[in-house]
C-alpha atoms as a PDB file:
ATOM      1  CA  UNK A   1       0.000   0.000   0.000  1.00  0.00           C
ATOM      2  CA  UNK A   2       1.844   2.993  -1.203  1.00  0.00           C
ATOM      3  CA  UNK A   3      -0.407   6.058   0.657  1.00  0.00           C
ATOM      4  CA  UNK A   4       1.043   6.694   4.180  1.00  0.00           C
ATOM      5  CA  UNK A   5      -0.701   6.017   7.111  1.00  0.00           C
ATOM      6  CA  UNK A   6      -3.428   8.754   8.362  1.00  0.00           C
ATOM      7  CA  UNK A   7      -3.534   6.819  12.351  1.00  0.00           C
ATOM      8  CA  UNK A   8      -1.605   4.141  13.796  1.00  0.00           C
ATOM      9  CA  UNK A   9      -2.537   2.251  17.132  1.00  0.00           C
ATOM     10  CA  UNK A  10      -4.948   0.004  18.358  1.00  0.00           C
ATOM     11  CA  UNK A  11      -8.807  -0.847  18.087  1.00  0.00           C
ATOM     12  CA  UNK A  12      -9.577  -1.761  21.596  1.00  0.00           C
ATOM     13  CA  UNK A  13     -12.971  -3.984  22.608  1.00  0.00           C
ATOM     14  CA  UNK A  14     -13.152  -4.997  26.252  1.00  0.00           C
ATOM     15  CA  UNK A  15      -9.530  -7.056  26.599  1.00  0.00           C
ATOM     16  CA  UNK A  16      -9.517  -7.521  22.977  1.00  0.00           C
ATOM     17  CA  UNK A  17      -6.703  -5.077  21.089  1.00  0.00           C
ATOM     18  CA  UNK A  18      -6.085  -4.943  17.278  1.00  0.00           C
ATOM     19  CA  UNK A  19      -3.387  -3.240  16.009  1.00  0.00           C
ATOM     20  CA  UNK A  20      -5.021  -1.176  12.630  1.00  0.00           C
ATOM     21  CA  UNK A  21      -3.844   1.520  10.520  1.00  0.00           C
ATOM     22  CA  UNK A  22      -5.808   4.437   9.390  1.00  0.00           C
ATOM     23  CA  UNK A  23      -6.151   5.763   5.767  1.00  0.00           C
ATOM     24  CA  UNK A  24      -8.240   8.600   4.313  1.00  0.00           C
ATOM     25  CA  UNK A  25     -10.916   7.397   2.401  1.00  0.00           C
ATOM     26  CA  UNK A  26     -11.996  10.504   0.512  1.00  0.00           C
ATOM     27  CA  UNK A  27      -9.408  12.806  -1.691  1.00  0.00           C
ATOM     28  CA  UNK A  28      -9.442  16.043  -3.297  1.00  0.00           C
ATOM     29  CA  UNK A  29     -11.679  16.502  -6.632  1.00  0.00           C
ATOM     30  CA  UNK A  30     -11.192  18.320  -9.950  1.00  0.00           C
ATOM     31  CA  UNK A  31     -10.897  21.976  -9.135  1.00  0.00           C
ATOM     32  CA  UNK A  32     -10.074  25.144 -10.549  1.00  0.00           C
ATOM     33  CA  UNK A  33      -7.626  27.189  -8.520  1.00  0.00           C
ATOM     34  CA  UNK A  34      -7.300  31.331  -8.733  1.00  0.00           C
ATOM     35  CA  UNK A  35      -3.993  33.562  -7.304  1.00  0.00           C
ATOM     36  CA  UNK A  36      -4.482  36.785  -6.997  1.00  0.00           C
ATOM     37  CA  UNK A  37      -2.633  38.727  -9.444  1.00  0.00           C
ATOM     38  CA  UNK A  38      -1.334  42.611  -9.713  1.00  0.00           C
ATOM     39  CA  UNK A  39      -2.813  43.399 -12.762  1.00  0.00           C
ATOM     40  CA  UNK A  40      -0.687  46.180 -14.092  1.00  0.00           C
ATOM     41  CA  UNK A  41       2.771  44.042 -13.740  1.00  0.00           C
ATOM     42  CA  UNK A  42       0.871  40.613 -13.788  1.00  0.00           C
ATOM     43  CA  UNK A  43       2.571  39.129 -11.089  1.00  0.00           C
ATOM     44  CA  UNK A  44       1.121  37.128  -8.164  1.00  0.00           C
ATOM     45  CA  UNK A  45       0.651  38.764  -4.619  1.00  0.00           C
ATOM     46  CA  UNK A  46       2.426  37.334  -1.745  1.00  0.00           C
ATOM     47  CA  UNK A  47       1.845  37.334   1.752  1.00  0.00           C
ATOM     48  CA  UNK A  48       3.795  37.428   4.509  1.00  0.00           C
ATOM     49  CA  UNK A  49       3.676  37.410   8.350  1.00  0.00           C
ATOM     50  CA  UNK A  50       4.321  41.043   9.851  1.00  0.00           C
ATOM     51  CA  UNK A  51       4.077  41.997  13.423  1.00  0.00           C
ATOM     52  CA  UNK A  52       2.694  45.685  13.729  1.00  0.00           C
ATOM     53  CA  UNK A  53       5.685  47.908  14.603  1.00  0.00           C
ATOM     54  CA  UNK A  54       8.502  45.345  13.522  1.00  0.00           C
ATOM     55  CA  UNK A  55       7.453  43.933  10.326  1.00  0.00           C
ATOM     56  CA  UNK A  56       7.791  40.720   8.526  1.00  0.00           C
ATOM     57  CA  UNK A  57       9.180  37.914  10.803  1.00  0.00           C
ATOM     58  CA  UNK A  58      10.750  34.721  10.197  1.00  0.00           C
ATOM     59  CA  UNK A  59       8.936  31.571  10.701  1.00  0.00           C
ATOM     60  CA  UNK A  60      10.649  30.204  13.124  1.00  0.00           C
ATOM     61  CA  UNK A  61       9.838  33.398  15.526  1.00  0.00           C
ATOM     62  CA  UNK A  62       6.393  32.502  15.575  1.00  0.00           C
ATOM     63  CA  UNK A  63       4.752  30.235  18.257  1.00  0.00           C
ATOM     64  CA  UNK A  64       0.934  29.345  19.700  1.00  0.00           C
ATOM     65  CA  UNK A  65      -0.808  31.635  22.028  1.00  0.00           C
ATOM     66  CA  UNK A  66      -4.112  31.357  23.162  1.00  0.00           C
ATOM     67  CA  UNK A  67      -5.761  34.670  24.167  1.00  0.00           C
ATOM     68  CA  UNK A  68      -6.806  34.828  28.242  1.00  0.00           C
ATOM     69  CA  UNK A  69      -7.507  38.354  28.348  1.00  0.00           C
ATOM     70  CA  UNK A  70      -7.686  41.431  25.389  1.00  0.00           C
ATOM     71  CA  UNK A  71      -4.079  41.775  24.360  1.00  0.00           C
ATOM     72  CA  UNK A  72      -2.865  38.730  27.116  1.00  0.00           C
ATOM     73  CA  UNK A  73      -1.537  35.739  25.226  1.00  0.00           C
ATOM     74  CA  UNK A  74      -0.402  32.349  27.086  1.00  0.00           C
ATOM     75  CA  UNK A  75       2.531  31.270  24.696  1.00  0.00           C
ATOM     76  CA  UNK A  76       2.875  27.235  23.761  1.00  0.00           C
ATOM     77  CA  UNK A  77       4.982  25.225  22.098  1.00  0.00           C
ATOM     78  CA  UNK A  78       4.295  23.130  19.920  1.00  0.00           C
ATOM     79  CA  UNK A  79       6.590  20.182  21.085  1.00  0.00           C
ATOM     80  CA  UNK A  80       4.417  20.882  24.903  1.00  0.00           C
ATOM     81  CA  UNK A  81       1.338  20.490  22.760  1.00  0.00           C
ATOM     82  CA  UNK A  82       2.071  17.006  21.073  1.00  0.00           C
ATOM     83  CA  UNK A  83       3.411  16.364  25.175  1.00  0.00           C
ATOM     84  CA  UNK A  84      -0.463  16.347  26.241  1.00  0.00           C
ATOM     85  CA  UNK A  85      -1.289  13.038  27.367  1.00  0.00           C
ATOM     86  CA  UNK A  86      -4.782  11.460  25.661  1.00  0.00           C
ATOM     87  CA  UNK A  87      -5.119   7.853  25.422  1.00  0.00           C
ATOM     88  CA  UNK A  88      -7.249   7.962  22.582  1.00  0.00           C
ATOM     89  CA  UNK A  89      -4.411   9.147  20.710  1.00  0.00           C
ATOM     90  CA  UNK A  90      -3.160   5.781  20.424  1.00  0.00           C
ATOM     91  CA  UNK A  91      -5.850   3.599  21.424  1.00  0.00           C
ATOM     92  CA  UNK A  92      -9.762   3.565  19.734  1.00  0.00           C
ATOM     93  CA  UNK A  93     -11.826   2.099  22.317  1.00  0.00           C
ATOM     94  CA  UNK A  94     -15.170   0.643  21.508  1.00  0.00           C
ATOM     95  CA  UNK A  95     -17.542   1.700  24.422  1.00  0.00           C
ATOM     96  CA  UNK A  96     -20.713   1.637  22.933  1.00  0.00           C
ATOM     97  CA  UNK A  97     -22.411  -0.210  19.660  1.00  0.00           C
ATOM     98  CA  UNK A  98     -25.780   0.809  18.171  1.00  0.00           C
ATOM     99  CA  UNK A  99     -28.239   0.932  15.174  1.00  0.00           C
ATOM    100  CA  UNK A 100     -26.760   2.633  12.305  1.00  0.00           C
ATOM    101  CA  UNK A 101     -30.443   4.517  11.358  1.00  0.00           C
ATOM    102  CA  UNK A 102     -29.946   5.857  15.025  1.00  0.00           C
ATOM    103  CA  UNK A 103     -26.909   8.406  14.038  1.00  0.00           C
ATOM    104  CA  UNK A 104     -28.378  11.218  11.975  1.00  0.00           C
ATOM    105  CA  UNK A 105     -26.783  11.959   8.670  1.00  0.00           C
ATOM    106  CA  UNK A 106     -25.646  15.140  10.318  1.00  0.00           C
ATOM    107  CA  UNK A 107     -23.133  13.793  12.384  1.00  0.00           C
ATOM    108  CA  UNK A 108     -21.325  11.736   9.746  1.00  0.00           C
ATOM    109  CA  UNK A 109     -18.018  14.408   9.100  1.00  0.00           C
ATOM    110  CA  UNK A 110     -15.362  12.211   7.094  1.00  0.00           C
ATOM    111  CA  UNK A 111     -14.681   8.231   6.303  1.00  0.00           C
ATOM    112  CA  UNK A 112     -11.777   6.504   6.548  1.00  0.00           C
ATOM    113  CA  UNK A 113     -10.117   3.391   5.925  1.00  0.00           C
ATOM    114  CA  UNK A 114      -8.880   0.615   8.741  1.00  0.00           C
ATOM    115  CA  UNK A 115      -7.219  -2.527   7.750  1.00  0.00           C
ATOM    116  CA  UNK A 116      -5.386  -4.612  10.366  1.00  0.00           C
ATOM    117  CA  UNK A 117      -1.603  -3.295  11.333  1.00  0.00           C
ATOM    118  CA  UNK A 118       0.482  -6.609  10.146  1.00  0.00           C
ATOM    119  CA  UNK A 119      -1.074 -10.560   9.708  1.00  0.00           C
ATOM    120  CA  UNK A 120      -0.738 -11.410  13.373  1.00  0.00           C
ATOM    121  CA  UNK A 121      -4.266  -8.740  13.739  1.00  0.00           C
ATOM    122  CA  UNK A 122      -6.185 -10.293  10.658  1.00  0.00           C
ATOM    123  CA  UNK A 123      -7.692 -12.363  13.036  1.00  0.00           C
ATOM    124  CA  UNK A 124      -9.164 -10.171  15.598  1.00  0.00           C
ATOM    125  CA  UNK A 125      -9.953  -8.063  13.020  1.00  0.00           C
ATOM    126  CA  UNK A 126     -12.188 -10.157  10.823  1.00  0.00           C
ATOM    127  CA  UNK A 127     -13.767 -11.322  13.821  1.00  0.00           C
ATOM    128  CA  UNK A 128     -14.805  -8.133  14.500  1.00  0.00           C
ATOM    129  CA  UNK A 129     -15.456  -7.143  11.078  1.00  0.00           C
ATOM    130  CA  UNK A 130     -17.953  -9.988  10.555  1.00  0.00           C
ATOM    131  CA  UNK A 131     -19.531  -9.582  14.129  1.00  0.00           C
ATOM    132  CA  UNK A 132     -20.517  -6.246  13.404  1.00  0.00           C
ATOM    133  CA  UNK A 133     -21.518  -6.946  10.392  1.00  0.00           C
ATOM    134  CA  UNK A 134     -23.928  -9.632  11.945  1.00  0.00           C
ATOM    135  CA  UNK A 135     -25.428  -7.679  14.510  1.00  0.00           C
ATOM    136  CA  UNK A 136     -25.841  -4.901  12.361  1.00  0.00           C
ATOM    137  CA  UNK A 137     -24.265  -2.289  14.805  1.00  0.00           C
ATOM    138  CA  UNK A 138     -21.895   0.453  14.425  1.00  0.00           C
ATOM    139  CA  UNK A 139     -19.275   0.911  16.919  1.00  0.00           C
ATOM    140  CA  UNK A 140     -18.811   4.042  18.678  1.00  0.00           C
ATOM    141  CA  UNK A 141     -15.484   5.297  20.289  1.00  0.00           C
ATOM    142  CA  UNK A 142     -13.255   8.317  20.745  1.00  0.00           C
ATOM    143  CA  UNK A 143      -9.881   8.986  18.772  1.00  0.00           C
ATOM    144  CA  UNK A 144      -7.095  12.227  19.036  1.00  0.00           C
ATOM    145  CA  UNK A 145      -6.024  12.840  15.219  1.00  0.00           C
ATOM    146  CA  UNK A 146      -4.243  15.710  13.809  1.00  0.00           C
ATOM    147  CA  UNK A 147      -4.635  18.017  17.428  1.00  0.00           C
ATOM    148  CA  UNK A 148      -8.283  17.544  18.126  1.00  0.00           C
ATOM    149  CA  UNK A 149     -10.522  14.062  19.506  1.00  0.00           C
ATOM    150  CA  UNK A 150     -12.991  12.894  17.563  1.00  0.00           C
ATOM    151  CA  UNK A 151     -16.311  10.875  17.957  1.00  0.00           C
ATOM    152  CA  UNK A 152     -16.074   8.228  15.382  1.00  0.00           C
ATOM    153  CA  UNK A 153     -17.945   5.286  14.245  1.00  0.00           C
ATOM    154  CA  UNK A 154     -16.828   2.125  12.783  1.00  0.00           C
ATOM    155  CA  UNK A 155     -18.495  -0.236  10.643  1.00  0.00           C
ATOM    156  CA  UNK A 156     -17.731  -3.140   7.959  1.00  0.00           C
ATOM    157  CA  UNK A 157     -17.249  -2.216   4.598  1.00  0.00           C
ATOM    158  CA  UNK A 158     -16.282  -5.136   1.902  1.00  0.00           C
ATOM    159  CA  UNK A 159     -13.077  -7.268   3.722  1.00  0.00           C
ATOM    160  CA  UNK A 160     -12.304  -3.902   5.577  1.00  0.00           C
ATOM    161  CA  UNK A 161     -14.151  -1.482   8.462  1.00  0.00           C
ATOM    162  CA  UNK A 162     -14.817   2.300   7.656  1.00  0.00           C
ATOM    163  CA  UNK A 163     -14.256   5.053  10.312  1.00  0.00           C
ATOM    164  CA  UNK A 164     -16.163   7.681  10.152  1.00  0.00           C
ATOM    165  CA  UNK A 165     -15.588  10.819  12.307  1.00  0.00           C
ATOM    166  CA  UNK A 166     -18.856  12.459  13.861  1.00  0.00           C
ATOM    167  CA  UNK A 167     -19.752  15.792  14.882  1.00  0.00           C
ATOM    168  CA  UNK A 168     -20.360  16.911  18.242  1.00  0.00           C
ATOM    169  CA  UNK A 169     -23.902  17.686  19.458  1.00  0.00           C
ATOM    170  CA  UNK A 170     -22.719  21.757  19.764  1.00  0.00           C
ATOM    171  CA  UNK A 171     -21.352  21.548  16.522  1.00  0.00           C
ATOM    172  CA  UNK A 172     -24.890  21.160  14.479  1.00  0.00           C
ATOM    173  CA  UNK A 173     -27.741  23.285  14.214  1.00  0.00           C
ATOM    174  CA  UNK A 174     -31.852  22.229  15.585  1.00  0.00           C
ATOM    175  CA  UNK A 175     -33.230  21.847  12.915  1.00  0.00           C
ATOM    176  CA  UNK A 176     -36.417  23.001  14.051  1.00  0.00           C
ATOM    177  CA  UNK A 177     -35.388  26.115  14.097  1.00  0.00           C
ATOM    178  CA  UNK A 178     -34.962  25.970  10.155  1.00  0.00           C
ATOM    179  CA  UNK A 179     -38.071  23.997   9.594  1.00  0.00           C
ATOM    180  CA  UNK A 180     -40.423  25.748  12.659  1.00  0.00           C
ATOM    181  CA  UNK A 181     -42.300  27.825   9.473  1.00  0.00           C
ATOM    182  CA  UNK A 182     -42.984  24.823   7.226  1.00  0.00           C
ATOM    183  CA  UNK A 183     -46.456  24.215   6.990  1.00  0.00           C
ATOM    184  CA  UNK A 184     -47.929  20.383   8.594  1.00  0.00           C
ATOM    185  CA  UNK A 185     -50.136  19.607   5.445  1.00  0.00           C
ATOM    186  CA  UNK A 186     -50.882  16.570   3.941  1.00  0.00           C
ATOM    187  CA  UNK A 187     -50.818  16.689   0.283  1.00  0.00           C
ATOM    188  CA  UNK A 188     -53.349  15.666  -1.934  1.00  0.00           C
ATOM    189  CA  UNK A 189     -53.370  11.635  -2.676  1.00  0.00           C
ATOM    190  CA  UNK A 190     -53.483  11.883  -6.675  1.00  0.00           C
ATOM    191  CA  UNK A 191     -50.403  14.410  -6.284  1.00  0.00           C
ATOM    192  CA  UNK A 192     -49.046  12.312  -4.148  1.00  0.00           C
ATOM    193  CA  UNK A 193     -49.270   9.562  -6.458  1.00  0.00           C
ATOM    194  CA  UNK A 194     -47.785  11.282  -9.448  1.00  0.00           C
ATOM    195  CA  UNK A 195     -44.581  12.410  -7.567  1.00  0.00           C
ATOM    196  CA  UNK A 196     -44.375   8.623  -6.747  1.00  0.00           C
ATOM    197  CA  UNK A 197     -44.733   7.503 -10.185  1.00  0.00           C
ATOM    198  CA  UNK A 198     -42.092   9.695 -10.835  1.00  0.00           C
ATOM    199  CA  UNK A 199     -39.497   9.033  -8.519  1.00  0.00           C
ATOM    200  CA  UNK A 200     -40.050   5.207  -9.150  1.00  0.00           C
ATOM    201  CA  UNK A 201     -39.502   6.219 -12.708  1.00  0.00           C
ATOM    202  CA  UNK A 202     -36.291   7.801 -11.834  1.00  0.00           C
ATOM    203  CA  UNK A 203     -35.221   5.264  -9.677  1.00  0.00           C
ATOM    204  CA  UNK A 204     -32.399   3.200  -9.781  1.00  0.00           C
ATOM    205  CA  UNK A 205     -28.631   1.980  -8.548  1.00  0.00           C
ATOM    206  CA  UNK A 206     -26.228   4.956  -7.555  1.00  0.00           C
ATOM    207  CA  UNK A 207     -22.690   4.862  -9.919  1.00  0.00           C
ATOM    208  CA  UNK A 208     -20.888   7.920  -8.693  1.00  0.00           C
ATOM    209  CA  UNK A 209     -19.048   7.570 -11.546  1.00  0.00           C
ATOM    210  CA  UNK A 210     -21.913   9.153 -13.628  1.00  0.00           C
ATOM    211  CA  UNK A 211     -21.797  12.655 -11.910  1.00  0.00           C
ATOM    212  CA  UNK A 212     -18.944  15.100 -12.319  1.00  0.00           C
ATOM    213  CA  UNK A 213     -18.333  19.250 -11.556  1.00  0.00           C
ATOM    214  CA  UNK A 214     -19.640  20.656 -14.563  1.00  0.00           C
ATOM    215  CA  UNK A 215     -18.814  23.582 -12.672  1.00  0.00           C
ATOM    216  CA  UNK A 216     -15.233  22.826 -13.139  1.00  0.00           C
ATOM    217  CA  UNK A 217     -15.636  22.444 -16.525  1.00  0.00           C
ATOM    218  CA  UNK A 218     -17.544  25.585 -17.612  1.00  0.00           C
ATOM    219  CA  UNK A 219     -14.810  27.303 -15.807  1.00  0.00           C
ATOM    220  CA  UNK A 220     -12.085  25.383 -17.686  1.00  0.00           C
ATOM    221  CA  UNK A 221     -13.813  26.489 -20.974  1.00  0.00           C
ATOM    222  CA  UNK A 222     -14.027  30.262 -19.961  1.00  0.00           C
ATOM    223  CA  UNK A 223     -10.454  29.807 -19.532  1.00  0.00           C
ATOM    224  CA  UNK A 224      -9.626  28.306 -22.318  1.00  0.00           C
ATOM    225  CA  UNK A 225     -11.756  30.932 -24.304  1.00  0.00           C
ATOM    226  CA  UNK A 226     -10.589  33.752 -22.501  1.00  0.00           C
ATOM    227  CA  UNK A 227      -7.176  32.918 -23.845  1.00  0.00           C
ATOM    228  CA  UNK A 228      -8.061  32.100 -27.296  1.00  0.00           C
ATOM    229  CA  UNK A 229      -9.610  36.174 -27.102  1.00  0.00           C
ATOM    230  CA  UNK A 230      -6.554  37.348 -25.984  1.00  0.00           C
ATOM    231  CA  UNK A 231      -8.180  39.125 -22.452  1.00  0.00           C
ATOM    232  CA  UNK A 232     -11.331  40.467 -24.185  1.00  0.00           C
ATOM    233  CA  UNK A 233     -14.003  40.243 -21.182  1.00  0.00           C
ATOM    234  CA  UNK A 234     -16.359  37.181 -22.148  1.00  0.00           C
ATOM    235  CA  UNK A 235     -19.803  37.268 -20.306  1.00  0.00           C
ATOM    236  CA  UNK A 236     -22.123  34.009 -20.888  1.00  0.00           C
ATOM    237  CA  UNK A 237     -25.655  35.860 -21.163  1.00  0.00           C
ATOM    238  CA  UNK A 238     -27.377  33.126 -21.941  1.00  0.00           C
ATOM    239  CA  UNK A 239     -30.635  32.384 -20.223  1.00  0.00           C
ATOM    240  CA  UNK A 240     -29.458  29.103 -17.936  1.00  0.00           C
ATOM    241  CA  UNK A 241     -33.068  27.965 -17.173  1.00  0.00           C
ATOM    242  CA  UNK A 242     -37.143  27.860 -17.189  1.00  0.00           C
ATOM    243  CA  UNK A 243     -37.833  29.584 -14.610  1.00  0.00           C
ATOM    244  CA  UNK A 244     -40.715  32.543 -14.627  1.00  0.00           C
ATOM    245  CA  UNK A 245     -40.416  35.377 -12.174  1.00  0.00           C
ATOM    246  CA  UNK A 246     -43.256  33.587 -10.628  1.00  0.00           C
ATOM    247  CA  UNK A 247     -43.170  31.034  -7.940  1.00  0.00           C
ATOM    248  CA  UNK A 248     -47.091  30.375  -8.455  1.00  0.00           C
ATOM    249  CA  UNK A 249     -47.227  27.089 -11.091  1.00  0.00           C
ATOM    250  CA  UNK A 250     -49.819  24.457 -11.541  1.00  0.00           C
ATOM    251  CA  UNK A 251     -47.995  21.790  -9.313  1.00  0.00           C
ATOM    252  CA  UNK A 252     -50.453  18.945 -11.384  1.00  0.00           C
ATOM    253  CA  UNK A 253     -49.497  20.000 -14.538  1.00  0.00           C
ATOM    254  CA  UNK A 254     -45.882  20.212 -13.974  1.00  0.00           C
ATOM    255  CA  UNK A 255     -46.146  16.810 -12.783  1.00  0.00           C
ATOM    256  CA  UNK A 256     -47.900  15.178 -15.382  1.00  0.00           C
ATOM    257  CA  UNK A 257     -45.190  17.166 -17.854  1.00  0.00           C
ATOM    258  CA  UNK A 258     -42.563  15.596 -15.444  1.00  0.00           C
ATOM    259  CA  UNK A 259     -43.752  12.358 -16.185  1.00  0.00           C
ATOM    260  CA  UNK A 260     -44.305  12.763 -19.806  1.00  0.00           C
ATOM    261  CA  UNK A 261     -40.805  13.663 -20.215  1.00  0.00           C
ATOM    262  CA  UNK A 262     -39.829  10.875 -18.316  1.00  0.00           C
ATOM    263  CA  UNK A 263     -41.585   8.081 -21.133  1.00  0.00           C
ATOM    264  CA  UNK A 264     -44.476   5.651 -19.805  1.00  0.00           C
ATOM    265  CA  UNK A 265     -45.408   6.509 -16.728  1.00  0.00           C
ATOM    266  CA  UNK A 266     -47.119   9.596 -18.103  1.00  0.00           C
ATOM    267  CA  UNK A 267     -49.786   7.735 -20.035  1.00  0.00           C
ATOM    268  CA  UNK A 268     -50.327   5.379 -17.430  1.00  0.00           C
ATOM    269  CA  UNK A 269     -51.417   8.743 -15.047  1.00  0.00           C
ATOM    270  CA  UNK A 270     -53.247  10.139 -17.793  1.00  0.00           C
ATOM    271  CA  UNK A 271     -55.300   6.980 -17.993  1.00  0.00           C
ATOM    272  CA  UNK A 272     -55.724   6.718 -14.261  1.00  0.00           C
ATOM    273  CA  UNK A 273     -59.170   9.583 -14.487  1.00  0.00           C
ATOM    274  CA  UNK A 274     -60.333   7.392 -16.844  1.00  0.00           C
ATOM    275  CA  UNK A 275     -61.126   4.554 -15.037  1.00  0.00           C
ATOM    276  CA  UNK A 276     -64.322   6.881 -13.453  1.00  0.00           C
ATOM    277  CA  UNK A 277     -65.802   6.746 -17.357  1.00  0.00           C
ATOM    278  CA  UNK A 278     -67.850   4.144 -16.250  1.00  0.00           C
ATOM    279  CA  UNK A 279     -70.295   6.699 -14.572  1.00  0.00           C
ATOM    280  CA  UNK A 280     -70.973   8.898 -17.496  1.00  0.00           C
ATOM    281  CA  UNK A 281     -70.957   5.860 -20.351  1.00  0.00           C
ATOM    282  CA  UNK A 282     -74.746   4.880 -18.732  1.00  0.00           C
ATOM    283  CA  UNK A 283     -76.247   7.881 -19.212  1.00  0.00           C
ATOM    284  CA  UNK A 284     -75.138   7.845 -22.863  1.00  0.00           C
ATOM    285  CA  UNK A 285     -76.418   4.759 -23.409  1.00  0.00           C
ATOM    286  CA  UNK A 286     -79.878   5.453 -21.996  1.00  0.00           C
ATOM    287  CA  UNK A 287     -79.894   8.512 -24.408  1.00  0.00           C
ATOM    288  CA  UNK A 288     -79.716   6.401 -27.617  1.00  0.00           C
ATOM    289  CA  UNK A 289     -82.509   4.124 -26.629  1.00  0.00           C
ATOM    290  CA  UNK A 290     -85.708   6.584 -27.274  1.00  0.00           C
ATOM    291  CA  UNK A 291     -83.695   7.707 -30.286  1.00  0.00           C
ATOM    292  CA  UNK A 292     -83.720   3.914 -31.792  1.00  0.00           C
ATOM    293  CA  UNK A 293     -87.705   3.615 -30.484  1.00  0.00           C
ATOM    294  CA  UNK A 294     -88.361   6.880 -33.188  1.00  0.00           C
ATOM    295  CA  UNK A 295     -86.813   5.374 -35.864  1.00  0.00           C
END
């Protein structure tokens, strides 16, 4: 495995200890970077660390401080940080297990990969792998990475476990306080059932591989344009969507469009009203009998 090790130590469960390394599971996506540039030379700005009255300092002048009081700094270094002692910096112990539907998608920060130390852990580790996997639990634990402890759970994923560090209860927002306004109605049952047709339309298995920045890449061709024009200021003004300056639409008929669009299901709903036909065929046939007793 040529990517370095995120965490080194020990998975701990009751007397139990695996030795496990730690690997991030996420990296960094297409993106488009900017400097800042001085436009009449063209050259990038820099910036460095100045002290007000002395000016710009070497790095190596600069430590921690931690402000007590307006002005009052406690100075640290950083070897006397990395000195604190915190077992969890070392050691991930499992202290509680529960129903993965029970953490909130809220909590859930950043994933990461754990695979067993060396082959004298693949033991311990499988068993523990394929235990939780059994019970259908996620293990819960606390582990010191990069100068802060985390929450973190840990789960099985294919012949490996993924840890994934969790927010802190201050660090998210009540929702009800975004969602107090939203009216409690119950929407009507045939709307209902069109925005079900369509999503079951729609439906099917996720391949991340089938969504990219397109973001990234209108900015890539602006760039690429831009330099083709030799600086001349290009400005898209083309209208990017549907939209009216009215919120107000027919929610049925955009629906039923929805649906068209989407092939099948839309005749299916259109056909659904006519299954009430039967109501208004009697009278019609009751008309036609005095005409036939004329003739």
């Amino acid at each position: 495995m040529a990517a370095r090790a995120y965490w080194q130590g020990q998975i701990r469960l009751a007397l139990v200890s695996i030795p496990v390394e730690i690997y991030s599971a996420t990296k960094s996506g297409a993106a488009v970077s900017f400097k800042q540039i001085h436009e009449p030379s063209g050259q990038p700005i820099h910036y460095d660390k100045v002290v007000t009255g002395v000016g710009p300092v070497d790095a190596d002048e600069i430590m921690k401080g931690y402000e007590v009081e307006k002005g009052e700094y406690v100075l640290l270094d950083q070897d006397e940080i990395d000195a604190v002692k915190l077992e969890s910096k070392k050691t991930l112990e499992l202290t509680q297990f529960v129903d993965a539907s029970e953490i909130d998608v809220l909590y859930y920060e950043k994933p990461y990969f754990v695979v067993p130390a060396d082959d004298l852990a693949e033991e311990a580790f499988i068993v523990l792998r394929e235990a939780l996997r059994r019970t259908k639990k996620v293990g819960l634990g606390q582990l010191a990475m990069r100068g802060r402890e985390y929450v973190v759970s840990l789960k099985p994923c294919g012949r490996g476990l993924v840890l994934e560090t969790l927010r802190y209860a201050d660090e998210v927002h009540k929702a009800q306080g975004y969602f107090r306004d939203i009216p409690d109605d119950k929407p009507s049952e045939e709307l209902l059932e069109l925005a079900e047709a369509l999503i079951e339309k729609r439906s099917g298995d996720f391949h991340p591989q089938d969504f990219h920045d397109r973001y990234v890449d209108a900015l890539k061709d602006l760039i690429e344009r831009k330099r083709k024009a030799n600086g001349k200021t290009i400005i898209d003004d083309k209208d990017s969507g549907e939209r009216t300056g009215s919120n107000v639409v027919d929610l049925m008929a955009a629906l039923k469009k929805s649906m068209e669009k989407s092939g099948g299901t839309a005749t299916a709903a259109k056909k659904a009203p006519a299954k009430k036909a039967p109501a208004k065929t009697a009278p019609k046939t009751a008309t036609k009998t005095p005409a036939k007793k004329r003739a």
